[in-house]
C-alpha atoms as a PDB file:
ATOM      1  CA  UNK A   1       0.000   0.000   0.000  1.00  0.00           C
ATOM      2  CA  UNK A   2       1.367   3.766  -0.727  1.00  0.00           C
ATOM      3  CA  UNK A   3       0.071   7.223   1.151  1.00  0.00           C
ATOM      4  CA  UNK A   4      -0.026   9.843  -1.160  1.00  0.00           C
ATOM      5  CA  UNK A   5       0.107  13.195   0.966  1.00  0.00           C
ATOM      6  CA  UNK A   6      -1.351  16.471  -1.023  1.00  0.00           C
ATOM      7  CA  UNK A   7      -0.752  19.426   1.161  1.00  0.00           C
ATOM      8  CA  UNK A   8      -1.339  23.269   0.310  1.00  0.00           C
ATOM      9  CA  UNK A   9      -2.552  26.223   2.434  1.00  0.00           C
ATOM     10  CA  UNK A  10      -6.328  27.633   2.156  1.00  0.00           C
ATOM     11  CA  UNK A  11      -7.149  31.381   2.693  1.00  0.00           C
ATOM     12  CA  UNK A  12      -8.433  31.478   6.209  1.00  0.00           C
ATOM     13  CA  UNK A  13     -11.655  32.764   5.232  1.00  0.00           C
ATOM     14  CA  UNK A  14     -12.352  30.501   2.256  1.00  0.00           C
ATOM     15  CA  UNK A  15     -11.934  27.257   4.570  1.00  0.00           C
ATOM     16  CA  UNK A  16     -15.498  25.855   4.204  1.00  0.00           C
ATOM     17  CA  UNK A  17     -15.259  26.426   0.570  1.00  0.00           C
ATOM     18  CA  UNK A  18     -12.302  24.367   0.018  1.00  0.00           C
ATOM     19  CA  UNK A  19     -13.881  22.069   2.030  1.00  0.00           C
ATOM     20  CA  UNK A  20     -17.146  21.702   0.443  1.00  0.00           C
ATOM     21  CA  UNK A  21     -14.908  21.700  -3.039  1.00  0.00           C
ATOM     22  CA  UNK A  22     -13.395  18.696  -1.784  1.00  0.00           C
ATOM     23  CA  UNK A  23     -16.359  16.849  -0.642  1.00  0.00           C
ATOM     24  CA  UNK A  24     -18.377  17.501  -3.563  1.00  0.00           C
ATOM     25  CA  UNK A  25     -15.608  17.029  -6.433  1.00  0.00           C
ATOM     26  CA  UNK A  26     -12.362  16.222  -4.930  1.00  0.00           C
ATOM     27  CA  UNK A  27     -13.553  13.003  -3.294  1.00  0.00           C
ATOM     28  CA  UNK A  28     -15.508  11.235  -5.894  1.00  0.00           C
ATOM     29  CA  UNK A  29     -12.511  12.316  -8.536  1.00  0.00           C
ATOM     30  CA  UNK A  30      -9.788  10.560  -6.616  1.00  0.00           C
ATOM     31  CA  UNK A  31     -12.480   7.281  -5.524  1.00  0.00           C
ATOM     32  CA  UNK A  32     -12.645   7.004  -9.219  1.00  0.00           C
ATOM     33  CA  UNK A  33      -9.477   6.130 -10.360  1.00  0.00           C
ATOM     34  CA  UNK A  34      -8.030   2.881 -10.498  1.00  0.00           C
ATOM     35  CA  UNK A  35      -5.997   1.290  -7.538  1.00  0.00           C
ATOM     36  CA  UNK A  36      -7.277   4.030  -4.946  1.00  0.00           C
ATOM     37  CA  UNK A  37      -8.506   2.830  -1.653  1.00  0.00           C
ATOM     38  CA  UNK A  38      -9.559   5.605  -0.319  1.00  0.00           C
ATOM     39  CA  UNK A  39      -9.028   9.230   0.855  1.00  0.00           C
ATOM     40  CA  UNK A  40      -9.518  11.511   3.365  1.00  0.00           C
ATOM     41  CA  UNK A  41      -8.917  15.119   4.093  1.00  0.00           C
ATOM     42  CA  UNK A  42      -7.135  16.801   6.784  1.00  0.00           C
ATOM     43  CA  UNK A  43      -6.803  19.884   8.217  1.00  0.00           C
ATOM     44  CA  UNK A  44      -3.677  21.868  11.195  1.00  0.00           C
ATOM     45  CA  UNK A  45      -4.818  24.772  12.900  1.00  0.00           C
ATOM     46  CA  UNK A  46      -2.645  27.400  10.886  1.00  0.00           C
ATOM     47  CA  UNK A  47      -3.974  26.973   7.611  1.00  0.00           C
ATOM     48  CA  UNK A  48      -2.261  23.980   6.006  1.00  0.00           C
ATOM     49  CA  UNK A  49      -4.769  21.208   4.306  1.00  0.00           C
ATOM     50  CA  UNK A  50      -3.656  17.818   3.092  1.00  0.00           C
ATOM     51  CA  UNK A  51      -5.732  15.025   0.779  1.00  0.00           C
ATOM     52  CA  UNK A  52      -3.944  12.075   2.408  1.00  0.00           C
ATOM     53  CA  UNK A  53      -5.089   9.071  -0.407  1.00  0.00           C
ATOM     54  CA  UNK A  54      -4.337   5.486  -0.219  1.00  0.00           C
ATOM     55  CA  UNK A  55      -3.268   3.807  -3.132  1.00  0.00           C
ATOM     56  CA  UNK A  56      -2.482   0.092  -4.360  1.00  0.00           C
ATOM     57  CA  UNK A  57       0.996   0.604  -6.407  1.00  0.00           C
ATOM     58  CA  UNK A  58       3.162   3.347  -7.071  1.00  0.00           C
ATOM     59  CA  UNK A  59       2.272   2.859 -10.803  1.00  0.00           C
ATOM     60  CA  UNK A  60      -1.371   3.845  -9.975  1.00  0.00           C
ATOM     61  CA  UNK A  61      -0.405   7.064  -8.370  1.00  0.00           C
ATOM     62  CA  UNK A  62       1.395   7.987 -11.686  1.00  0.00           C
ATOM     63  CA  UNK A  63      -1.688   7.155 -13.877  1.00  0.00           C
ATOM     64  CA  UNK A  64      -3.478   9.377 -11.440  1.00  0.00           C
ATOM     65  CA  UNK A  65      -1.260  12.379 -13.078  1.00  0.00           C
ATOM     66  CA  UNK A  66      -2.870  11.553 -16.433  1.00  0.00           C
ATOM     67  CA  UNK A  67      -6.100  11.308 -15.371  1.00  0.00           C
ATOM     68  CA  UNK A  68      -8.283  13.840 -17.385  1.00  0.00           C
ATOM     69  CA  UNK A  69     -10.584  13.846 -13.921  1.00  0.00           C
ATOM     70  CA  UNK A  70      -7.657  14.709 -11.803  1.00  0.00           C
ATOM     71  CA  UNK A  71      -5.935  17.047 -14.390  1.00  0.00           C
ATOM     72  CA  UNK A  72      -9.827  19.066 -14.343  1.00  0.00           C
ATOM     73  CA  UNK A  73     -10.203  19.126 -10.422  1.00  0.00           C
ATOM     74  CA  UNK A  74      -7.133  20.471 -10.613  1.00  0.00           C
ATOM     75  CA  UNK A  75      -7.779  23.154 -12.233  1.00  0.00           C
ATOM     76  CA  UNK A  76     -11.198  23.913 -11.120  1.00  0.00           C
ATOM     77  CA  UNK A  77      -9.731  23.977  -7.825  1.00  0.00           C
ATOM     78  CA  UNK A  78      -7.036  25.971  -8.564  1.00  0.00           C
ATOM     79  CA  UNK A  79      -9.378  28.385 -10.795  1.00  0.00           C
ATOM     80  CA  UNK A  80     -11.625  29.691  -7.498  1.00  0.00           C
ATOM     81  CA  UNK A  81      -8.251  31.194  -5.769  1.00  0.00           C
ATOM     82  CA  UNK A  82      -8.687  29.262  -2.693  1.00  0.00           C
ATOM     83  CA  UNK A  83      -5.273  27.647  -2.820  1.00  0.00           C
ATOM     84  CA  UNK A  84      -2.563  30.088  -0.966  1.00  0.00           C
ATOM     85  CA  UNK A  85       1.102  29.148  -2.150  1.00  0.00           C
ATOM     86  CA  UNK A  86       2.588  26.301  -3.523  1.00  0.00           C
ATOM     87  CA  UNK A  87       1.317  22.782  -2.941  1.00  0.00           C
ATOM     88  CA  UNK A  88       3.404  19.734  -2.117  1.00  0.00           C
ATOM     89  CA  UNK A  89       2.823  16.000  -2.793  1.00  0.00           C
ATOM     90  CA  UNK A  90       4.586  13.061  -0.930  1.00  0.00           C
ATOM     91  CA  UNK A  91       4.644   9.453  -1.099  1.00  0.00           C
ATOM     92  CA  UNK A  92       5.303   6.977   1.235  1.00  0.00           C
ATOM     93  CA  UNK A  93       5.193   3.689   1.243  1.00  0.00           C
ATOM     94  CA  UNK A  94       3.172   1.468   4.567  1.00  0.00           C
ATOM     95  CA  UNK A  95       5.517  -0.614   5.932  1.00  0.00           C
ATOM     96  CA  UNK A  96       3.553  -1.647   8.587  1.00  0.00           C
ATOM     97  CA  UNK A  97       0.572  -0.845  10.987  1.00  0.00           C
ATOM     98  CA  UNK A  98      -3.462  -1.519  11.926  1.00  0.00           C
ATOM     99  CA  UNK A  99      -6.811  -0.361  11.878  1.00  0.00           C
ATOM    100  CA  UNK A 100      -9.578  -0.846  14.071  1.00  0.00           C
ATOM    101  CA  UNK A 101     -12.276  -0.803  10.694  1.00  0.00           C
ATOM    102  CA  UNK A 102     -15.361  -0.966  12.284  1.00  0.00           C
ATOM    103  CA  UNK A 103     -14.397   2.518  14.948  1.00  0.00           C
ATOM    104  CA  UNK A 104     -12.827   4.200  11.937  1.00  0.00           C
ATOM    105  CA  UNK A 105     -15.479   3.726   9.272  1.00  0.00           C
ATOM    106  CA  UNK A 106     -17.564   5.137  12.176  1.00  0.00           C
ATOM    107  CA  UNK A 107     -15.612   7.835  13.069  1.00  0.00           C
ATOM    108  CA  UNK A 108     -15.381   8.472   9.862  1.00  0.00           C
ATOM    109  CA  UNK A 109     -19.251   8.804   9.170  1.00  0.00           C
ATOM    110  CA  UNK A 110     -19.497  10.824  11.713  1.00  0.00           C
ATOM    111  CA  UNK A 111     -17.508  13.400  10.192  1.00  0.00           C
ATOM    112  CA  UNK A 112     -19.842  13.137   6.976  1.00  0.00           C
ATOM    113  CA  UNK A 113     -17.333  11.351   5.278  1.00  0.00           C
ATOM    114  CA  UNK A 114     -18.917   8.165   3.921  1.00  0.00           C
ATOM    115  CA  UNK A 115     -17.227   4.670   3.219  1.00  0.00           C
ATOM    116  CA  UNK A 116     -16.384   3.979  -0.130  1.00  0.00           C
ATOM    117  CA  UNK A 117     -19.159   3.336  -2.464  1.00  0.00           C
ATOM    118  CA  UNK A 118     -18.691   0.359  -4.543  1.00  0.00           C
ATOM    119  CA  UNK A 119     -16.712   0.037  -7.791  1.00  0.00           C
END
């Protein structure tokens, strides 16, 4: 399994925007593609927002750069000036670790972030 880590900075005040951008486009984009498992967003306190996305194989990641979906989100999300600076992707690769499913998947829902739907 490989984390991809997409992290950027949002204009304070556009924060539920970018949000709401990512729910409603972002999400379904990258639970499209082939080989991704699954995403989620995150937010720090001073601004900085990641899309942390889980991914089968390196190789799928690099068909995700190709991806006329991704290459549009992209630049629709780019296009409402939301994004402050320059972003920064970086992949790592799971060596190791666990997940309670059942408590995360809920967790999960209760942030209004649903499993994923099926392929």
């Amino acid at each position: 399994m490989i984390v991809r880590i997409w992290m950027t900075n949002i204009a304070a005040e556009r924060e539920a925007e970018y949000l709401a951008f990512a729910q409603q486009h972002s999400r379904e984009m990258f639970l499209s593609q082939t080989g991704c498992l699954g995403v989620m967003f995150l937010k720090e306190n001073d601004g900085k927002h990641a899309a942390c996305s889980f991914w089968s194989s390196r190789a799928d990641i690099e068909v995700l750069a190709s991806s006329s979906s991704y290459i549009a989100t992209v630049a629709d999300l780019t296009a409402t000036g939301i994004l402050v600076g320059e972003a920064t992707v970086t992949v790592y690769d799971v060596e190791g670790g666990a997940i309670d499913s059942l408590n995360f998947t809920t967790t999960l829902e209760k942030l209004s972030i649903s499993s994923l739907p099926e392929k």
